[in-house]
Protein backbone atom coordinates (compact mmCIF):
# COMPACT_ATOMS: atom_id res chain seq x y z
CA UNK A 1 0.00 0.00 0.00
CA UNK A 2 1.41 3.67 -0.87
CA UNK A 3 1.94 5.65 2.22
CA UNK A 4 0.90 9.14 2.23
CA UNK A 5 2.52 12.08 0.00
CA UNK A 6 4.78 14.09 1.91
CA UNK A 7 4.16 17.45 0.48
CA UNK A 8 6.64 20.73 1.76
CA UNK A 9 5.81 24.21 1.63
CA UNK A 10 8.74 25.98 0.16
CA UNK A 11 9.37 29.54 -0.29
CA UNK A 12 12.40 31.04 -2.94
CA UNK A 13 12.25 34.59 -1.37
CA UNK A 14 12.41 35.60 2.05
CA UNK A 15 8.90 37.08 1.60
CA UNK A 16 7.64 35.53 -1.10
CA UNK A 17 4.93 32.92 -2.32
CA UNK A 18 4.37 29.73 -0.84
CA UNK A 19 4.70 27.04 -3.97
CA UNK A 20 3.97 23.01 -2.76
CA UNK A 21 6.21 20.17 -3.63
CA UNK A 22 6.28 16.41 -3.24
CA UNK A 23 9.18 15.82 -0.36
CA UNK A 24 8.17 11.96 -0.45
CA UNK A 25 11.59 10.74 -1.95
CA UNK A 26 12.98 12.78 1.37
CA UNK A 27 11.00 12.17 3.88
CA UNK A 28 13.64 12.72 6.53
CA UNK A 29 13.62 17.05 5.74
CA UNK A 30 12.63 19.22 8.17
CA UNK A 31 10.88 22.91 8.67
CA UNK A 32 14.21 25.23 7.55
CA UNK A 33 15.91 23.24 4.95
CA UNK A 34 16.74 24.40 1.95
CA UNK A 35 16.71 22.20 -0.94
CA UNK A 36 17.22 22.07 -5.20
CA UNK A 37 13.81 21.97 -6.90
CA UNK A 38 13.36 22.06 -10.52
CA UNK A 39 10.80 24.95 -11.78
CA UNK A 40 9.64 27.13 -14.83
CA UNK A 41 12.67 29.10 -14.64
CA UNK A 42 15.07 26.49 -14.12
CA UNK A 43 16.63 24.82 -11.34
CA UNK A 44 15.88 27.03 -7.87
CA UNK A 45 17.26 26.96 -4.11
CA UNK A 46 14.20 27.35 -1.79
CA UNK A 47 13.65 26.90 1.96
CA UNK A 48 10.75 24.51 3.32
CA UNK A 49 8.36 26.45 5.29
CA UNK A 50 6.07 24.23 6.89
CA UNK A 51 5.04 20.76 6.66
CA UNK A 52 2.15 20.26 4.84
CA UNK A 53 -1.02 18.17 7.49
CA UNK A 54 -3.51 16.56 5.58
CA UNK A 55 -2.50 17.69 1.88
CA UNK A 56 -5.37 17.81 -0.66
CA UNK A 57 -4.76 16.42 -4.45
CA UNK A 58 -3.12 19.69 -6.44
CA UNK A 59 -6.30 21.26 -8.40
CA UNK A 60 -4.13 19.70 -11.61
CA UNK A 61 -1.76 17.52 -12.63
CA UNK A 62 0.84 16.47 -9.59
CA UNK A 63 3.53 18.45 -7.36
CA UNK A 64 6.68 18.43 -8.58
CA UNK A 65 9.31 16.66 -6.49
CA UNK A 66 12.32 18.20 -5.05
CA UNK A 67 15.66 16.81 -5.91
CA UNK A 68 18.01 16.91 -3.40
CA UNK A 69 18.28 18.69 0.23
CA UNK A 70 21.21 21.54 -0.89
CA UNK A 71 24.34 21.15 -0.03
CA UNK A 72 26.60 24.03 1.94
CA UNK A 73 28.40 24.40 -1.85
CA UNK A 74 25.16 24.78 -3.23
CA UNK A 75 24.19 27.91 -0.98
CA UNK A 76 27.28 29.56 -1.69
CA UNK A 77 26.79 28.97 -5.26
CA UNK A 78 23.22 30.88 -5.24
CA UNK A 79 24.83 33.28 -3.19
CA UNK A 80 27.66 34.29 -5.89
CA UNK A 81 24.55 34.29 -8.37
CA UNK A 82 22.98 36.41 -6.06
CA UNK A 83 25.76 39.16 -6.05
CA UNK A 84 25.88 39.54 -9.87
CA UNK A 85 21.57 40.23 -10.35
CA UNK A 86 22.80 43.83 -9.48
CA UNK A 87 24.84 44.48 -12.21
CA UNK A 88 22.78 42.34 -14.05
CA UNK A 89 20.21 45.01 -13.84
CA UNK A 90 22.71 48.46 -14.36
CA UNK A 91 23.68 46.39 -17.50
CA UNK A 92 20.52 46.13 -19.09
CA UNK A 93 18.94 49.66 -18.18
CA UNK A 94 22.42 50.60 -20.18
CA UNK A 95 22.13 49.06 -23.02
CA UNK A 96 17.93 49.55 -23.37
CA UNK A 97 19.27 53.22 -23.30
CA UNK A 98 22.23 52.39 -26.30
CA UNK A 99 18.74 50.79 -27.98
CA UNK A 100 16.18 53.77 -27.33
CA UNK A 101 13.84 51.42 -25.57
CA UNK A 102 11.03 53.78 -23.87
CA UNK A 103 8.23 53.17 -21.34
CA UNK A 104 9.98 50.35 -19.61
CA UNK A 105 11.10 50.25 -16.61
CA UNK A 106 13.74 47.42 -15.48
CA UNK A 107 13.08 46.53 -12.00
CA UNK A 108 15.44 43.55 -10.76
CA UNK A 109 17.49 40.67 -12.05
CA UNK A 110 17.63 36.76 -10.90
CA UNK A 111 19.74 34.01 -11.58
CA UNK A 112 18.38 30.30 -11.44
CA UNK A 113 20.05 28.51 -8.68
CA UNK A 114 22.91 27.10 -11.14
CA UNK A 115 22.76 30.07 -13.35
CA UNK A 116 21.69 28.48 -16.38
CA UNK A 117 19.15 31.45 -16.90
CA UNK A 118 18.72 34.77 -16.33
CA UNK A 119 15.06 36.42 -15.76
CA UNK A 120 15.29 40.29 -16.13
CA UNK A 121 11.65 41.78 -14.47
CA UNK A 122 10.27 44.78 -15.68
CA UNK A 123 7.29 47.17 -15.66
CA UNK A 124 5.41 49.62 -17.96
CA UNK A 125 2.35 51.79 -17.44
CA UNK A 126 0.08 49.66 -19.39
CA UNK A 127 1.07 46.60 -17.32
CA UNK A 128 1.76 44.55 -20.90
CA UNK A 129 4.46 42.14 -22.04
CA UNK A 130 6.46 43.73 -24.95
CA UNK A 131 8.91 42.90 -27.61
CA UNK A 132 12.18 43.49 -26.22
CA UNK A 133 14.01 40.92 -28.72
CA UNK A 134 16.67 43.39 -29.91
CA UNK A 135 17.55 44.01 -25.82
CA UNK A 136 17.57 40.03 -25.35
CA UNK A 137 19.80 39.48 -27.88
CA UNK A 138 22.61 41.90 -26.85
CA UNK A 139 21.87 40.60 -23.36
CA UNK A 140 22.51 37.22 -24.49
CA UNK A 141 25.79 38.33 -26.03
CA UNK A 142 26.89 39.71 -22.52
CA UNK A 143 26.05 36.38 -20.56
CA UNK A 144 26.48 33.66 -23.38
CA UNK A 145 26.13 30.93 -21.47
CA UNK A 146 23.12 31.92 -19.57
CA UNK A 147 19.05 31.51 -21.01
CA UNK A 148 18.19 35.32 -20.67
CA UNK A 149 14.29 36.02 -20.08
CA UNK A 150 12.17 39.00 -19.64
CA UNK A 151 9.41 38.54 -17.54
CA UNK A 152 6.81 41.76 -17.19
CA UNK A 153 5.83 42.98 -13.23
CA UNK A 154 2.29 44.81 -11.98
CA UNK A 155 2.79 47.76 -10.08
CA UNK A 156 2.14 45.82 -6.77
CA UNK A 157 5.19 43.58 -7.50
CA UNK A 158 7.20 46.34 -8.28
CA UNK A 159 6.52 48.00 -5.06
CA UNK A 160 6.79 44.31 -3.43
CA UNK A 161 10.36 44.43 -5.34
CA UNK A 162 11.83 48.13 -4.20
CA UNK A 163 10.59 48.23 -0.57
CA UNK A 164 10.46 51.45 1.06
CA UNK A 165 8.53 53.57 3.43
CA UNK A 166 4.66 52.81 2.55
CA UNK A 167 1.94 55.50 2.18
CA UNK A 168 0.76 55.49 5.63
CA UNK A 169 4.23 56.55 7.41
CA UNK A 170 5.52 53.01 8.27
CA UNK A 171 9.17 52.33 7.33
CA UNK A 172 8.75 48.94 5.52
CA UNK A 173 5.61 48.52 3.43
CA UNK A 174 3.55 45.80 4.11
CA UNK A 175 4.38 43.80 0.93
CA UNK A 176 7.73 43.83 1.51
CA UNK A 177 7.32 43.10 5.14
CA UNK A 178 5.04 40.27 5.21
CA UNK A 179 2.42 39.89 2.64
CA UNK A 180 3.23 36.93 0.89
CA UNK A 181 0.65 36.99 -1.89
CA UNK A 182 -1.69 39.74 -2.97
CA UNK A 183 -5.38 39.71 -2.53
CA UNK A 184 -7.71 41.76 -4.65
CA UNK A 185 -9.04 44.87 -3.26
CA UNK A 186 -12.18 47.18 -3.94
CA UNK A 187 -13.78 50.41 -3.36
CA UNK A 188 -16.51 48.59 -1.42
CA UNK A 189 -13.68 47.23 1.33
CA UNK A 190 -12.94 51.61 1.84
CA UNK A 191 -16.49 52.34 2.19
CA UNK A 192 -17.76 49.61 4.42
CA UNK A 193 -14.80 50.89 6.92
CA UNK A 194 -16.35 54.45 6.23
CA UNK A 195 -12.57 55.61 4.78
CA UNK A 196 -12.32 58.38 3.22
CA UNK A 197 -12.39 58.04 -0.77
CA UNK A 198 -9.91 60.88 -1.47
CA UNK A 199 -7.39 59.00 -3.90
CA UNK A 200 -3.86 59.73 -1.19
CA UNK A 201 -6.62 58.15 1.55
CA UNK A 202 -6.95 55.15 -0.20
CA UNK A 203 -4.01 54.58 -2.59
CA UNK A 204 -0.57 52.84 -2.01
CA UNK A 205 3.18 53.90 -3.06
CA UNK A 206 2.30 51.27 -5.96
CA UNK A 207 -0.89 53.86 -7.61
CA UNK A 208 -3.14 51.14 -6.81
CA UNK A 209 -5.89 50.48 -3.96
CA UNK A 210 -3.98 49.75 -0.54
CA UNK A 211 -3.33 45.97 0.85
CA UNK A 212 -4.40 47.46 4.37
CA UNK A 213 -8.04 48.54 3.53
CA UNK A 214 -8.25 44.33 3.34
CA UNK A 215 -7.52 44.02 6.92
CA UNK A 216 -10.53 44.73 9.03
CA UNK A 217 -13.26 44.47 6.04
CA UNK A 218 -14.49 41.03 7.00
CA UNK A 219 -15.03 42.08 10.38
CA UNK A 220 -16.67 45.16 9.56
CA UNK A 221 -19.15 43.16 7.41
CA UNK A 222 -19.69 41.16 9.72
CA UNK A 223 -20.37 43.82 12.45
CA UNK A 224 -22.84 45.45 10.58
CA UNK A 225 -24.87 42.96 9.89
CA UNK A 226 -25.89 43.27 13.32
CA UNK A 227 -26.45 46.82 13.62
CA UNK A 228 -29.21 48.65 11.71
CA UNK A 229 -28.51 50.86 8.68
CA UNK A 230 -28.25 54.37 7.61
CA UNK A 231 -31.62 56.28 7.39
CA UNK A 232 -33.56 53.19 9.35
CA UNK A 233 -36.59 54.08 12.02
CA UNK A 234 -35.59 52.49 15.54
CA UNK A 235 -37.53 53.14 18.56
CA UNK A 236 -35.02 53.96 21.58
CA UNK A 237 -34.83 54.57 25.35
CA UNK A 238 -35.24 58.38 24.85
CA UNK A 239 -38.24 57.29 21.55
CA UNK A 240 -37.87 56.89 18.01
CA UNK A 241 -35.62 58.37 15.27
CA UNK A 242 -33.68 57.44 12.52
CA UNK A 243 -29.97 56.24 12.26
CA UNK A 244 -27.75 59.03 11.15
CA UNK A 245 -24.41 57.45 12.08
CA UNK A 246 -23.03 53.51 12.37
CA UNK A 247 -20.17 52.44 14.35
CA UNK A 248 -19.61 48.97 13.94
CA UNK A 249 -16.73 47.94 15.87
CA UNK A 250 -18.48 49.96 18.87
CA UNK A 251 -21.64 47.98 18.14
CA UNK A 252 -23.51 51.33 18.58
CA UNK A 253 -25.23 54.22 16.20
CA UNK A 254 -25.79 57.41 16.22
CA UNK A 255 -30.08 58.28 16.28
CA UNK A 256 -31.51 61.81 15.29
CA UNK A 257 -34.34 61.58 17.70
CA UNK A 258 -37.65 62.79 16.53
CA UNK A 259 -37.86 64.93 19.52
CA UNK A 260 -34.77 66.55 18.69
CA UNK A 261 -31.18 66.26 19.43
CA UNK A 262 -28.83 63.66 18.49
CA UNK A 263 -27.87 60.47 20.76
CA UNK A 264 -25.67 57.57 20.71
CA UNK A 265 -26.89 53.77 21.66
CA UNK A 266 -25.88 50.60 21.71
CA UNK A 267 -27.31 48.10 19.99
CA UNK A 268 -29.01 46.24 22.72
CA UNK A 269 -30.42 49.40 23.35
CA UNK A 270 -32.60 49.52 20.18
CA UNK A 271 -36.20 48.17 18.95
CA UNK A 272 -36.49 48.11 14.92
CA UNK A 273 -39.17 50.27 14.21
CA UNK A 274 -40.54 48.74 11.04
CA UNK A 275 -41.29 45.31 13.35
CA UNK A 276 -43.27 47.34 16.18
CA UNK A 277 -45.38 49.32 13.91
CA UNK A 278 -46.35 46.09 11.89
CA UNK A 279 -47.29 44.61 15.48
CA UNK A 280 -49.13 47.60 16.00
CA UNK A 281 -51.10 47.78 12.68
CA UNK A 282 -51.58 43.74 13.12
CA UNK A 283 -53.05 44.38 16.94
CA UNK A 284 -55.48 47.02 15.41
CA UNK A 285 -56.84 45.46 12.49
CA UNK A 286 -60.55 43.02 13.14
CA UNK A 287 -60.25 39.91 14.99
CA UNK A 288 -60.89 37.15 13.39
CA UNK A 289 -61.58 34.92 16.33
CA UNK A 290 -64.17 37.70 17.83
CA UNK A 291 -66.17 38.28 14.87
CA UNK A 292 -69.17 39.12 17.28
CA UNK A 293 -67.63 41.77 19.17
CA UNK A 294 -66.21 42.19 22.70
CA UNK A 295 -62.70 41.50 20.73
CA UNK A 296 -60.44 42.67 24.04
CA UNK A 297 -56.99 41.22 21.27
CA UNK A 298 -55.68 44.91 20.43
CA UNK A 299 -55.98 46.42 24.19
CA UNK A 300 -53.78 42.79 25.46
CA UNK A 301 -51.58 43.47 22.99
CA UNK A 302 -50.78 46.70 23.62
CA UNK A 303 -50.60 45.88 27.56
CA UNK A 304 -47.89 43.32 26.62
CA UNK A 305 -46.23 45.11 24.44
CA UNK A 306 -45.58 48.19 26.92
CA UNK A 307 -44.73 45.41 29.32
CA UNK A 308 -42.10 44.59 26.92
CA UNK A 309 -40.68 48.00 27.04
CA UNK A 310 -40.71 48.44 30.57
CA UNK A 311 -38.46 44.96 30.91
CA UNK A 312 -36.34 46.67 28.11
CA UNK A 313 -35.95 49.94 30.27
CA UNK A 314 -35.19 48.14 33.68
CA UNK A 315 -32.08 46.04 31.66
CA UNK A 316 -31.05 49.22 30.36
């Protein structure tokens, strides 16, 4: 009987994707490793991660299987690689000068583990992949024995790539710090929270919507589901009014009273108004069951319903 895969989370930057590979062949690896896998752009170093409970089939195909755990020559071998992407990089934003190549931008350089190819990243306004075969070949001239590649980056990877101080003031921005993937982000997620839609409110050092306005939306959702909305009738301690104001991490609103004045409650504080006026409409239509008269329904109704309130009041 086949025993279980082993699968491996392994990672080939320090914050970078999580990619899943079949360990089974090395069953004896452990969380920090690094190891030789073989990939789409050759033969890469990574470090395992985590340990993969339970794994589910891949949605297709298999995992790929790692080769080897690497060796202390193979670490300093990535790490020679590692010291040439630099100039790598200088190079080609050189010679795309020599060539008049415009509207790119040439973000970072990377050497597969063994240095058999070279992927050269860069970005453009439109976000495209463009013909850059007259730059290839003169970079292929420079590093003969090396498969050169361009591969085009979005303007969240880019910002992922440089680093820097992020939009809101903190020194490392968050996709350089920790976020290993990127998740997609709206204009509903800002106005759930109630953030400001001003575009230096909402956007990122990258020109697009921020990572952080992802944080708390689930829990906002989530919060005002139990809270009543904008512009909704609720009858409170101090009477009715209408919501002009929701705080949902509070759990409370703000009511404009119909009295006058403005006042904040809680949410176990508040009756829905829509409910108690349908009661009241139901408790003064005809009776059914006294079609004969004497129907005494409405005035119990109404007895138990200011009972109701009064209960309400003294938990209050």
């Amino acid at each position: 009987m086949e025993s279980n895969p082993f699968i491996v989370g392994i990672r080939f930057q320090k914050v970078g994707k999580l990619y899943h590979f079949d360990a089974s062949a090395n069953r004896d690896l452990v969380t920090g490793d690094f190891v030789i896998v073989e990939t789409s752009r050759g033969k890469q170093l990574g470090q395992i991660i985590q340990i993969v409970q339970n794994p589910q089939p891949p949605p297709e195909g298999s995992w790929k299987t790692i080769q080897r755990k690497a060796s202390p020559q193979d670490l300093v071998l990535r790490q020679t690689w590692q010291q040439k992407e630099l100039e790598v990089t200088i190079t080609c934003r050189a010679k795309a000068a020599e060539l008049h190549v415009k509207d790119v931008k040439f973000v970072t350089s990377e050497f597969s583990f063994d240095g058999s190819r070279l992927s050269i990243f860069y970005s453009n306004e439109a976000g495209e992949k463009m013909e850059l075969k007259d730059l290839r070949r003169v970079m292929q001239r420079i590093y003969p024995q090396t498969q050169v590649e361009f591969h085009v980056l979005g303007p969240r990877d880019v910002a992922k790539v440089l680093g820097g101080m992020g939009a809101c003031g903190l020194e490392n921005r968050c996709c350089s710090a920790f976020l290993t993937e990127f998740s997609p982000i709206s204009i509903k997620m800002a106005k759930e929270q109630g953030i400001s839609l001003t575009p230096t409110e909402i956007t990122g050092m990258c020109g697009r919507l921020r990572c952080c306005l992802v944080y708390e939306y689930e829990q906002y959702v989530e919060a005002r589901k139990q809270l009543p909305k904008r512009g909704k009738r609720v009858v409170t301690p101090m009477g009715e009014g209408k919501v002009n104001d929701v705080f949902p991490l509070k759990g409370s609103v703000m009511v404009e009273l119909d009295k006058g004045g403005y006042s904040e409650f809680m949410r176990h504080e508040l009756q829905p108004w829509d409910e108690l006026e349908a009661l009241k409409q139901k408790s003064e239509a005809p009776c059914s069951k006294h079609a004969d008269g004497g129907c005494d329904c409405a005035r119990k109704d109404s007895e138990n319903r200011d009972k109701g309130k009064k209960r309400h009041r003294d938990r209050s």
